[in-house]
Protein backbone atom coordinates (compact mmCIF):
# COMPACT_ATOMS: atom_id res chain seq x y z
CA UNK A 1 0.00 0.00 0.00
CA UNK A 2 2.82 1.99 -0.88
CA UNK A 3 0.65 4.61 -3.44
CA UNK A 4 -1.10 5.76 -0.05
CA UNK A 5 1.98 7.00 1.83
CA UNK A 6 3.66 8.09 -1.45
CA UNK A 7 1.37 10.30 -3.13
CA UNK A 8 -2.19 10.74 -0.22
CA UNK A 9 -1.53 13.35 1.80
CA UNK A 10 -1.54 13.17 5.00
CA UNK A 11 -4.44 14.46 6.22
CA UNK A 12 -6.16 10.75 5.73
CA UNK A 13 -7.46 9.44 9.04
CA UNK A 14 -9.47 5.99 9.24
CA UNK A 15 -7.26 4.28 7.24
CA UNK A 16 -4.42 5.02 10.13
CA UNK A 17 -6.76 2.89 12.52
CA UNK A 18 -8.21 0.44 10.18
CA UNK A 19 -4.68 -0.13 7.69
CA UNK A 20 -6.12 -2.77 5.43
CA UNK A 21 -6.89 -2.47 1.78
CA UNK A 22 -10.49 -3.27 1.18
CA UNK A 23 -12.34 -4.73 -1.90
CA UNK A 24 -15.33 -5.52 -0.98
CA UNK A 25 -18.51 -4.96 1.23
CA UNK A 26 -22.13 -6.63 2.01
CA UNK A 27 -24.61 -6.16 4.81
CA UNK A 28 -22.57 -5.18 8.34
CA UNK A 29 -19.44 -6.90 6.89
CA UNK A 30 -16.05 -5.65 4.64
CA UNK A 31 -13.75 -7.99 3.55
CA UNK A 32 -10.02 -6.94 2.79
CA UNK A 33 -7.93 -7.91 0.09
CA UNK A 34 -6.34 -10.53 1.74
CA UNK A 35 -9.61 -12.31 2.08
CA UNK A 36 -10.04 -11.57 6.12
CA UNK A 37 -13.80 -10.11 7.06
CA UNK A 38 -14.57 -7.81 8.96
CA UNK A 39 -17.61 -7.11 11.10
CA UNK A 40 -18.74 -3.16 10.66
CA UNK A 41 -19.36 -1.62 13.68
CA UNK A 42 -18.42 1.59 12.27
CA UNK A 43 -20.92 2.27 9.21
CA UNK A 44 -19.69 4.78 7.23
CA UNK A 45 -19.62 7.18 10.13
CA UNK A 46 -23.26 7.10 10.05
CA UNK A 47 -23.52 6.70 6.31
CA UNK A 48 -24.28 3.18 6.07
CA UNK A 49 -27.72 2.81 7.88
CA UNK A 50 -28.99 -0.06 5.88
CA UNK A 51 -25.73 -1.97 5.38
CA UNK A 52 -23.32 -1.70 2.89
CA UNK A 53 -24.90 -2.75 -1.02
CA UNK A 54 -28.41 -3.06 0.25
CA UNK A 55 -29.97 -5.29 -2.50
CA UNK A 56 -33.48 -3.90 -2.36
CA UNK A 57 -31.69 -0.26 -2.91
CA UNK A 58 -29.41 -1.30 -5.43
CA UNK A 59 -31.67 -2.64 -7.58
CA UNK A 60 -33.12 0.78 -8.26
CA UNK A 61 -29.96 2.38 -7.94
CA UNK A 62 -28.82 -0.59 -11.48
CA UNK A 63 -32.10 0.37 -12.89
CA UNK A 64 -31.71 3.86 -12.72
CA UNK A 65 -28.30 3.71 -14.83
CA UNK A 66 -29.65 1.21 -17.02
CA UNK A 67 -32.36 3.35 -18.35
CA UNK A 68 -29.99 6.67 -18.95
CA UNK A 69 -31.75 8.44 -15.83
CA UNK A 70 -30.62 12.07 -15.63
CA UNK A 71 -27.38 12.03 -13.55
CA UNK A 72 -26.39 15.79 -12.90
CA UNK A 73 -29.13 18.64 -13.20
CA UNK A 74 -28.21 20.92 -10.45
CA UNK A 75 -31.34 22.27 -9.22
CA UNK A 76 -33.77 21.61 -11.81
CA UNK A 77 -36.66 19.19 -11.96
CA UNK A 78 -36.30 15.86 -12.63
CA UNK A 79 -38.46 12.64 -12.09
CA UNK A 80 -35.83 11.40 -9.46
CA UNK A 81 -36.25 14.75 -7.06
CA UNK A 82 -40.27 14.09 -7.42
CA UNK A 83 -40.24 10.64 -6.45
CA UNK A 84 -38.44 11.23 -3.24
CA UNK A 85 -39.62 14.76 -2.06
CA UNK A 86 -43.03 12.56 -2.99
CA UNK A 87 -41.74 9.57 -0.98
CA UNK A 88 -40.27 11.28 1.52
CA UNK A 89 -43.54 13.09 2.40
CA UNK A 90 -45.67 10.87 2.54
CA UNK A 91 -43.48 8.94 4.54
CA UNK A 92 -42.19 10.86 7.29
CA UNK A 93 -43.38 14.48 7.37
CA UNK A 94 -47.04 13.82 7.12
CA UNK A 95 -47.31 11.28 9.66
CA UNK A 96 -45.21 13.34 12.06
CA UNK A 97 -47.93 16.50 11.12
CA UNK A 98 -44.50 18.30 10.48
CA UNK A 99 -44.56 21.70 7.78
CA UNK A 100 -41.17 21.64 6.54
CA UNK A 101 -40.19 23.05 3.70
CA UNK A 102 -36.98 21.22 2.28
CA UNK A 103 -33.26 22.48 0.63
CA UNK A 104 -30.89 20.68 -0.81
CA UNK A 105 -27.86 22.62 -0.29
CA UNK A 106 -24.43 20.89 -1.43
CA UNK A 107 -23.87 17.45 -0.99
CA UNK A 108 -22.53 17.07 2.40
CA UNK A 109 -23.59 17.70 5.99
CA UNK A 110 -21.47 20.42 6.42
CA UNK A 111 -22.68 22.25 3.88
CA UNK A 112 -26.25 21.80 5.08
CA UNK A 113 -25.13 23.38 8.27
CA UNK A 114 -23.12 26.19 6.68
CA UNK A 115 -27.00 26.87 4.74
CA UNK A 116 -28.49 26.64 8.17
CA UNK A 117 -26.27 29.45 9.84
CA UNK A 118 -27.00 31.37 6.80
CA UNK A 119 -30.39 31.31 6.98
CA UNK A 120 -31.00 31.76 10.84
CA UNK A 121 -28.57 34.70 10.62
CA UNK A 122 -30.59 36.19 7.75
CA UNK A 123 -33.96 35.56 8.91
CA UNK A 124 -33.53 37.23 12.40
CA UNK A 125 -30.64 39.78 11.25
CA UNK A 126 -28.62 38.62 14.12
CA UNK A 127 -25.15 37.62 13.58
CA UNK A 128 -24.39 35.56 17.05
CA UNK A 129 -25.27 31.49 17.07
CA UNK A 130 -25.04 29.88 20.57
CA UNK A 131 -23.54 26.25 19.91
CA UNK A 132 -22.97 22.94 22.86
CA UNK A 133 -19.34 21.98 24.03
CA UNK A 134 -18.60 18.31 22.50
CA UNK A 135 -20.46 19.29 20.10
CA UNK A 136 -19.36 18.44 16.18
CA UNK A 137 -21.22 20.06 12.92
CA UNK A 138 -18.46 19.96 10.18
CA UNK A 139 -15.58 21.36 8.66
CA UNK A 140 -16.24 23.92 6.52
CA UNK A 141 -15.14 27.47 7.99
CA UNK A 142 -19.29 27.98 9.24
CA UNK A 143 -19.72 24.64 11.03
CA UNK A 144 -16.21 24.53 12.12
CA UNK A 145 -17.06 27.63 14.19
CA UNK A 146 -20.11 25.91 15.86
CA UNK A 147 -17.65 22.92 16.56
CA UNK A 148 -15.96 22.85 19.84
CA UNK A 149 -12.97 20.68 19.27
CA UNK A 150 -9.84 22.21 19.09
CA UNK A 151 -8.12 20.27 17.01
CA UNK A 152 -10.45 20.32 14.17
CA UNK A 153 -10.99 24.13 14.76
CA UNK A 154 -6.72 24.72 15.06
CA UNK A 155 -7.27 24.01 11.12
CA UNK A 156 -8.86 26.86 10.44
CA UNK A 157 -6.11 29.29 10.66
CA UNK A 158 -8.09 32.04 11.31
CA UNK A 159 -10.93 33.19 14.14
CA UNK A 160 -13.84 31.08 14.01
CA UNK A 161 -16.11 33.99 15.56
CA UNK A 162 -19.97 35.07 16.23
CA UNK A 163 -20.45 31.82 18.30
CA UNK A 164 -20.86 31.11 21.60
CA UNK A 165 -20.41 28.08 23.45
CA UNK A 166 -22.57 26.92 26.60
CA UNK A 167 -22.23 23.53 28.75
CA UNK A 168 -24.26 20.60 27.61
CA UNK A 169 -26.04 18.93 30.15
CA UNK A 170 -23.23 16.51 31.39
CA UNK A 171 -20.11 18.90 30.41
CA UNK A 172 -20.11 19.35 34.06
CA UNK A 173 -20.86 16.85 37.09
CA UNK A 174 -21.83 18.88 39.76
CA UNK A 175 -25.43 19.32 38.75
CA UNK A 176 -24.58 22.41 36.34
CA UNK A 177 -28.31 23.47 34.47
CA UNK A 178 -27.10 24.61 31.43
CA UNK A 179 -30.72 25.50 30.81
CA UNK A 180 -30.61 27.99 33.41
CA UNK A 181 -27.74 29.01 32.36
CA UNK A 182 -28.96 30.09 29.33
CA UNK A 183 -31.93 31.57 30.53
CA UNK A 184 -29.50 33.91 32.90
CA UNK A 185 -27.16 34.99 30.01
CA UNK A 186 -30.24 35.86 28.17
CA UNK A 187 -31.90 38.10 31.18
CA UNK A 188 -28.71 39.45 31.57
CA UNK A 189 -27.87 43.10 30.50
CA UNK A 190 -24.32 42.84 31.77
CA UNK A 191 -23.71 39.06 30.84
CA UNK A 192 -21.96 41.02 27.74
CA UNK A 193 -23.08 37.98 25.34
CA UNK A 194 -25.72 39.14 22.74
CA UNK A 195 -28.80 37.11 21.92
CA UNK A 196 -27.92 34.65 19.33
CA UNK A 197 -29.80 33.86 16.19
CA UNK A 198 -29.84 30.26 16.44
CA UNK A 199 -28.91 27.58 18.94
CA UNK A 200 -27.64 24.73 17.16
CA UNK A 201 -27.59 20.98 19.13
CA UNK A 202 -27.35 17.15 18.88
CA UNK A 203 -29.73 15.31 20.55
CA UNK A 204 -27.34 12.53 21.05
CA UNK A 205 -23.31 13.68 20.42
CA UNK A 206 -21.65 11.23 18.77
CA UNK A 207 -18.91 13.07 18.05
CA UNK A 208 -18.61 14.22 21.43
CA UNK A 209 -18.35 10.62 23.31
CA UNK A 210 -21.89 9.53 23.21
CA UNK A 211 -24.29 12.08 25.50
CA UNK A 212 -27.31 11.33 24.98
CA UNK A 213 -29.63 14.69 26.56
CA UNK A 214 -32.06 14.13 28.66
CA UNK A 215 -35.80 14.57 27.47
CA UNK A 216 -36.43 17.11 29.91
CA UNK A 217 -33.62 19.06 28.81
CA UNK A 218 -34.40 18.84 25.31
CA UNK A 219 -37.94 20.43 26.28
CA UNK A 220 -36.72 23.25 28.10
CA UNK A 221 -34.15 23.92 25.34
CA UNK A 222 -36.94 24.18 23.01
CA UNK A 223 -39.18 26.00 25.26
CA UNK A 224 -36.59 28.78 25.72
CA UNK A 225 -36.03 29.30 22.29
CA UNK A 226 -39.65 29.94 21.56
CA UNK A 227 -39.57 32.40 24.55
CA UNK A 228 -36.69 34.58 23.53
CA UNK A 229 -37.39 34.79 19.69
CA UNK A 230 -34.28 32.11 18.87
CA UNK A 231 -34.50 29.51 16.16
CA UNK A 232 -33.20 26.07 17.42
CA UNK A 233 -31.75 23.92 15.03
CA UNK A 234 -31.42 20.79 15.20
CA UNK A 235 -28.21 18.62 13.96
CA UNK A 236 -29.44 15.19 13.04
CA UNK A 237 -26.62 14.04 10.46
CA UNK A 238 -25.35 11.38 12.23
CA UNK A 239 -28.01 10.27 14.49
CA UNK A 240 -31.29 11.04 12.32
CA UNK A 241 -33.04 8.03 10.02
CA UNK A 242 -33.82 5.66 12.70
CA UNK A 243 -30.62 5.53 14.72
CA UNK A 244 -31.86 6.09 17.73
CA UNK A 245 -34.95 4.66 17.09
CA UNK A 246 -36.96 7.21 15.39
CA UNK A 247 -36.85 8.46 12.28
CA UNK A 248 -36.09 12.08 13.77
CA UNK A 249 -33.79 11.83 16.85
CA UNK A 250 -36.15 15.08 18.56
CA UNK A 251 -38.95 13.11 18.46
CA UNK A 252 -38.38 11.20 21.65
CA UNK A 253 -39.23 14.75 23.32
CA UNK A 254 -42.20 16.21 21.65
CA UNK A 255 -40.39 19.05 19.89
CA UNK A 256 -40.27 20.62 17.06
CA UNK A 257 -37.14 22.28 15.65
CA UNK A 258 -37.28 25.14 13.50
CA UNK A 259 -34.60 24.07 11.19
CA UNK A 260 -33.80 20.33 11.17
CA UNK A 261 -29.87 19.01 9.16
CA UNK A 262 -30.04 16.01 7.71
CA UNK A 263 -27.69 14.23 5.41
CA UNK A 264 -24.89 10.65 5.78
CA UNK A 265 -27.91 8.04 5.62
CA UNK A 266 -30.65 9.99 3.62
CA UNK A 267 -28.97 8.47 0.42
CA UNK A 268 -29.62 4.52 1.20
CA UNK A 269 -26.25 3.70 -0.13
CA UNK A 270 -23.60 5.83 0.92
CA UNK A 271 -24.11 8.16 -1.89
CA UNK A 272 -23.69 12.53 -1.09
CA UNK A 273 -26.96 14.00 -0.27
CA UNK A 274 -27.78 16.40 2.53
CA UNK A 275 -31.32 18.30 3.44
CA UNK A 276 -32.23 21.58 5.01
CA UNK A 277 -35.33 21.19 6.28
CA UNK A 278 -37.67 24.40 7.79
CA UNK A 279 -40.98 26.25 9.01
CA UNK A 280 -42.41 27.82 6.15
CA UNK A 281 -41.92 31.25 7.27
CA UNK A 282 -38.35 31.04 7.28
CA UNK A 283 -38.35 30.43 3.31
CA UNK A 284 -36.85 33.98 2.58
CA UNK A 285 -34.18 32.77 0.16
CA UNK A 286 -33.76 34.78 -2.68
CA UNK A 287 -32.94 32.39 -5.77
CA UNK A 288 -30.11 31.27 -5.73
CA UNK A 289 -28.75 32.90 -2.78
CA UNK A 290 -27.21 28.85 -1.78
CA UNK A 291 -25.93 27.37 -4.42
CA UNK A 292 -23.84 24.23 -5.71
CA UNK A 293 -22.96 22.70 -8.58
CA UNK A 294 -23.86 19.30 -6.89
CA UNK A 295 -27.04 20.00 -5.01
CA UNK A 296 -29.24 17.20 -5.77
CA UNK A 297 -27.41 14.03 -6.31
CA UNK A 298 -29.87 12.37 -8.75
CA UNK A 299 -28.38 8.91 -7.88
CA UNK A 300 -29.03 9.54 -4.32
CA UNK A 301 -32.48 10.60 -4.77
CA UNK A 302 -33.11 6.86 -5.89
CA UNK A 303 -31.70 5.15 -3.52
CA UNK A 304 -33.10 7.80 -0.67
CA UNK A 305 -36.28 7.06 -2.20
CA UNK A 306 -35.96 3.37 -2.17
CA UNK A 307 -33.86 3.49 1.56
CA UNK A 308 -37.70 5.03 2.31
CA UNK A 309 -39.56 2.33 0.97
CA UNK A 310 -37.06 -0.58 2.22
CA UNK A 311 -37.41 0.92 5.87
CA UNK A 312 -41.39 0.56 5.76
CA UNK A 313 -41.36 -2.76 4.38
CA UNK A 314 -39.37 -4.44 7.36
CA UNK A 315 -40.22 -2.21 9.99
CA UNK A 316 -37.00 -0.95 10.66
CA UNK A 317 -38.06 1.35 13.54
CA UNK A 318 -38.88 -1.83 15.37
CA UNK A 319 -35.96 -4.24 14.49
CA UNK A 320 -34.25 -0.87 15.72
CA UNK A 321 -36.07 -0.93 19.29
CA UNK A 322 -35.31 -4.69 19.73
CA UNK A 323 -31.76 -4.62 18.94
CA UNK A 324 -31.48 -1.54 20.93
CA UNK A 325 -32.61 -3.42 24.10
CA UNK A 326 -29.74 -6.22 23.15
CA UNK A 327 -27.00 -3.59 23.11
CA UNK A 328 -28.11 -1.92 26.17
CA UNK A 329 -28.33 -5.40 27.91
CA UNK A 330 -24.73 -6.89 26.65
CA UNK A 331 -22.64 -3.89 27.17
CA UNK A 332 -24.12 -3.24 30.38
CA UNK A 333 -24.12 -6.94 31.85
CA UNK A 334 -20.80 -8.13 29.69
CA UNK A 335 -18.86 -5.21 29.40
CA UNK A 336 -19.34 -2.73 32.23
CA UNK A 337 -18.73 -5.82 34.46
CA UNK A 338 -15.36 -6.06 33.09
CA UNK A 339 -13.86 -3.01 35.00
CA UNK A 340 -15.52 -0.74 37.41
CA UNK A 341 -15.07 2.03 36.15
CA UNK A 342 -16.20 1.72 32.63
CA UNK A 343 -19.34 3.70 31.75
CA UNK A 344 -22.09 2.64 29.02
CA UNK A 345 -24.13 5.76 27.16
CA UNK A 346 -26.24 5.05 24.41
CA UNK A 347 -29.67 5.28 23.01
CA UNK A 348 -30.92 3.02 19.76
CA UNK A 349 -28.51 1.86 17.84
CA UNK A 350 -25.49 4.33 19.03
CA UNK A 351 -24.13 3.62 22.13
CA UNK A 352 -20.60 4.49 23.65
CA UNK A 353 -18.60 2.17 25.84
CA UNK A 354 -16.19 5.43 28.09
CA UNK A 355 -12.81 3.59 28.84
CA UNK A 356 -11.28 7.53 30.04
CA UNK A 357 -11.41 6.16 33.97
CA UNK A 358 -9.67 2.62 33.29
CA UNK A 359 -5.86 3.04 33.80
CA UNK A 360 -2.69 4.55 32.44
CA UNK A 361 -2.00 4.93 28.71
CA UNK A 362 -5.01 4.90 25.79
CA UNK A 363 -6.88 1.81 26.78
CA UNK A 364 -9.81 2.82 24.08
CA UNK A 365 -6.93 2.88 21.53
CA UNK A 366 -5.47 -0.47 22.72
CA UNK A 367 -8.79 -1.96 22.67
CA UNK A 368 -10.00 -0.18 19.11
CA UNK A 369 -6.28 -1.91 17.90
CA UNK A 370 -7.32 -5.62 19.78
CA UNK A 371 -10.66 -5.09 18.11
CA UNK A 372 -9.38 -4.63 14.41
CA UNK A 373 -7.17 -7.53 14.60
CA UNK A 374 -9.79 -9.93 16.11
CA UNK A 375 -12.44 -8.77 13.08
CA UNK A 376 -14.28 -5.79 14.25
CA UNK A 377 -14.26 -2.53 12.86
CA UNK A 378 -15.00 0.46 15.82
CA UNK A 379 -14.33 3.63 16.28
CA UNK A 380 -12.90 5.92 19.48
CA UNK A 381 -14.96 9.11 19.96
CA UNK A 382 -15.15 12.05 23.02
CA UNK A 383 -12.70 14.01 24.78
CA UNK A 384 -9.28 12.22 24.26
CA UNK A 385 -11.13 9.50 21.98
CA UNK A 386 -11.41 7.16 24.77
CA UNK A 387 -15.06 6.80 24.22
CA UNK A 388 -15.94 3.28 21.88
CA UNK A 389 -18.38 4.28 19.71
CA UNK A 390 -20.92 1.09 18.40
CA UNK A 391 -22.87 1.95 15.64
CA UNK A 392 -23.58 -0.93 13.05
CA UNK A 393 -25.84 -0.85 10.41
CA UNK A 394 -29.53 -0.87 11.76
CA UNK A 395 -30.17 -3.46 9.30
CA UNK A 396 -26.89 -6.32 10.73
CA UNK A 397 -28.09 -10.07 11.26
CA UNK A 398 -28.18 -10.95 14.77
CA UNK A 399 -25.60 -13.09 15.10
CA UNK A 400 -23.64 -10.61 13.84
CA UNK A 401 -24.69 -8.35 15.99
CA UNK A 402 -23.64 -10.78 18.72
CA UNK A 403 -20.64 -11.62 17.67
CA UNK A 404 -18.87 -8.01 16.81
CA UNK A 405 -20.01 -7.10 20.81
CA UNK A 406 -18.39 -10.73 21.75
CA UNK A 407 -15.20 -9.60 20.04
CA UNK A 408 -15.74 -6.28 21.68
CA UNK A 409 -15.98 -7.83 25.43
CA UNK A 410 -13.16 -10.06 24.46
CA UNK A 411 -10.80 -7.05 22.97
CA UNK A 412 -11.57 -4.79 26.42
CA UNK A 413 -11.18 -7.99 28.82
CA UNK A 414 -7.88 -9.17 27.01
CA UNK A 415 -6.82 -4.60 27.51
CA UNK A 416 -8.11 -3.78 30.63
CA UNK A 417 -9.26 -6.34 32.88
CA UNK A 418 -9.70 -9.63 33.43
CA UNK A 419 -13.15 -10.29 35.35
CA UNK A 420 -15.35 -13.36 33.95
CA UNK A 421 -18.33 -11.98 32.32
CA UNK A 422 -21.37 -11.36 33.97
CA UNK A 423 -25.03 -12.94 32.53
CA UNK A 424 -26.90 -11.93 29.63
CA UNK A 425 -30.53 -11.66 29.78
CA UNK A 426 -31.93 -13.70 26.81
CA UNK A 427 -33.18 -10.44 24.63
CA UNK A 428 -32.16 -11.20 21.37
C-alpha cells in the first residue's frame, strides 16, 4: 500500500486505525484484500444505515443507470427529485404533522449546516449562534465555528467567531443546568453575550463521546427558544433516520425544531446528499442565494427514495427498538462488568462504551487496535477518543450483531481487565 503513503496526503485518518486495503462490502461486513472479514461496527460514520450494497436499494440504484436516468441537473426538476420529495412526504413528514419546507444545499452535511447558519442569521438579522461543548457540525469554515474541538478548529487558521459556546447537560458533574444558564445569560444586560440567532444541538453527540440529553432538557431547550425569539436547530446528520430509534432523533421529546440538518444516511447507499429542512416562514431565500454545482445528487435521490420504501417494508423502527434493548443489555451486563469504572451511554442503535477512567495509557486505543485484529471494525470518539463508539448498520443479522459485541468484550477484557463476564438476559 505503498501509493497511499507516497502520493495521499496526510491528512487521511481511518485508514491510520483500520490499515487494510479493502475490496469488498455486504450487509454489516467488509472484507479486505487478503480475504479476512470484517464485522462493521463503524458504518460509514453514520452513512451506512442499511448496510453496505443493500440489495433492495441497489436494484433501483442498477435500474436507474440502465435506463440513462438524468445524472447531474443541479437544481432543476427531474423525475428522481419528485419521487423522493413525494416519498419522503408521505413517509415521514405527514405522519409526524410536520410543515417543513426542504433544501438541498451541497452534498454534504457540512454544507447543510453552513446553509443553516446562513439562513438563521438572515432571517432574524442577528449575527451571534449559541452552539454545545462536544459538540461536532463539520468542517467547513461555518460549522467549524459551531464545533468545539480544538483540534479540528486549530485548522482553520483564522478566528472562528460570532459563536458562543454553553455547557451541555453533562459537560459538568456537579449538577450544572445549562438550561438555566442560558436563561440567565439571556436576562442578563451585563452578561456582555448578545442574543444569538440560532442555537444549534445534537440530541445525542456522537462526536462528542456519546451524551445522549435528557428529554427534559431537550424540552426546556426548546421552550426557551420559543420564549426569547431564537431559532433552534437541530443537527441530526449522524443520528437522524432511525438511529436512535426514530426516524427524527427530537422526536423522543415532543419538539419541534425550527430548522432540522439532515444528510450521511438519507442516500440509502452511501451516496452525497444532505437536506435543510424548515418552518415555512423562514423560506426567505432569494434564488439562488445557496448554491452548488452538486445540489441534488440524482443517484441519491433513488436510492433515498428506495432506503424510504425498504425501511417501511421491514419495519426498521422496530428491528431498531429490539436490537437496541440487546445492546443496552450486553454492554451493560458483559462489558461494564469487566472493570468498574467503565461507563455505558447510548440510546438506539449508538451507544458508547467510556474507557477515560480505566488506567494509564489509551486503553480505548489499545482496545479499538485488539478489536481490528480480532475482526471488528469500531471507532474511538469524546474528549481524548477514549469513548468506543458502536454503531452498526440498523439493518446487521443478529448473530452478527452478537458476535462483533463478543469480540468487543473479548478485545476490552484481554486490555483492561480480566473479570469473567457477567449474565446476559436472553433479549435477542
Amino acid at each position: 500500500m505503498d501509493i497511499f503513503s507516497d502520493i495521499e496526503s496526510n491528512v487521511r485518518s481511518y485508514c491510520r486505525s483500520f490499515p487494510e486495503l479493502f475490496t469488498k462490502a455486504k450487509g454489516s461486513k467488509l472484507v479486505a484484500a487478503s480475504g479476512k472479514e470484517y464485522i462493521d461496527f463503524f458504518a460509514g460514520a453514520g452513512a451506512l444505515n442499511y448496510g453496505h450494497n443493500n440489495d433492495f436499494i441497489k436494484e433501483r440504484i442498477v435500474n436507474y443507470i440502465m435506463e440513462d436516468g438524468v445524472m447531474h441537473a443541479l437544481d432543476m426538476y427531474t423525475q428522481a427529485k419528485k419521487e423522493f420529495l413525494v416519498t419522503f412526504n408521505e413517509y415521514i413528514l405527514k405522519p409526524r404533522k410536520l410543515n417543513y419546507k426542504i433544501q438541498f444545499p451541497g452534498p454534504t452535511g457540512t454544507n447543510a449546516v453552513e446553509a443553516a447558519l446562513k439562513l438563521a442569521r438572515k432571517v432574524k438579522n442577528r449575527t451571534g449562534i449559541f452552539s454545545f461543548m462536544g459538540g461536532f457540525h463539520g468542517m467547513s469554515l461555518g460549522s467549524l465555528a459551531v464545533t468545539s474541538n480544538y483540534y479540528h478548529r486549530k485548522g482553520a487558521g483564522i478566528p472562528l467567531d460570532n459563536v458562543t459556546f454553553i455547557p451541555y447537560y453533562n459537560t459538568f458533574d456537579n449538577g450544572f443546568d445549562s438550561i438555566d444558564y442560558l436563561a440567565k445569560i439571556l436576562a442578563d444586560s451585563h452578561s456582555g453575550i448578545e442574543k444569538p440567532a440560532a442555537i444549534i444541538f445534537e440530541t445525542v453527540q456522537a462526536e462528542g463521546g456519546i451524551n445522549v440529553a435528557p428529554i427534559d432538557w431537550l424540552q426546556r431547550l426548546s421552550e426557551l427558544c420559543c420564549k426569547e425569539d431564537i431559532l433552534l436547530i437541530c443537527d441530526d446528520i449522524q443520528v437522524g433516520c432511525d438511529r436512535t430509534g426514530t426516524y427524527f432523533s427530537f422526536e423522543r421529546a415532543g419538539i419541534t425544531p425550527d430548522i432540522v440538518v439532515l444528510s450521511k444516511s438519507i442516500s440509502g447507499y452511501g451516496f452525497p446528499l444532505s437536506m435543510l429542512l424548515f418552518k415555512p416562514e423562514l423560506d426567505i431565500w432569494q434564488p439562488g442565494e445557496h448554491n452548488g454545482t452538486f445540489r441534488g445528487n440524482q443517484l441519491a435521490f433513488v436510492a433515498g427514495q428506495a432506503a424510504l420504501e425498504y425501511r417501511k417494508s421491514t419495519s426498521l423502527s422496530d428491528e431498531v427498538r429490539l436490537k437496541a434493548r440487546f445492546l443496552e443489555s450486553f454492554l451493560k451486563e458483559q462489558v461494564a462488568s469487566i472493570h468498574q469504572q467503565i461507563e455505558i451511554r447510548g440510546l438506539g442503535m449508538i451507544w458508547g462504551v467510556d474507557l477515560s477512567r480505566c488506567g494509564e495509557g489509551e486503553p480505548a486505543k489499545e482496545v479499538a487496535r485488539r478489536c481490528f485484529e480480532l475482526g471488528l471494525i469500531i471507532e474511538r470518539v469524546g474528549r481524548g477518543d477514549t469513548v468506543l463508539k458502536v454503531m452498526p448498520p440498523l439493518n446487521i443479522h443478529r448473530d452478527e450483531l452478537m458476535k462483533g459485541c463478543q469480540i468487543l468484550g473479548q478485545a476490552i477484557r484481554e486490555t483492561i481487565g480480566n473479570k469473567p463476564a457477567a449474565g446476559l438476559k436472553d433479549v435477542l
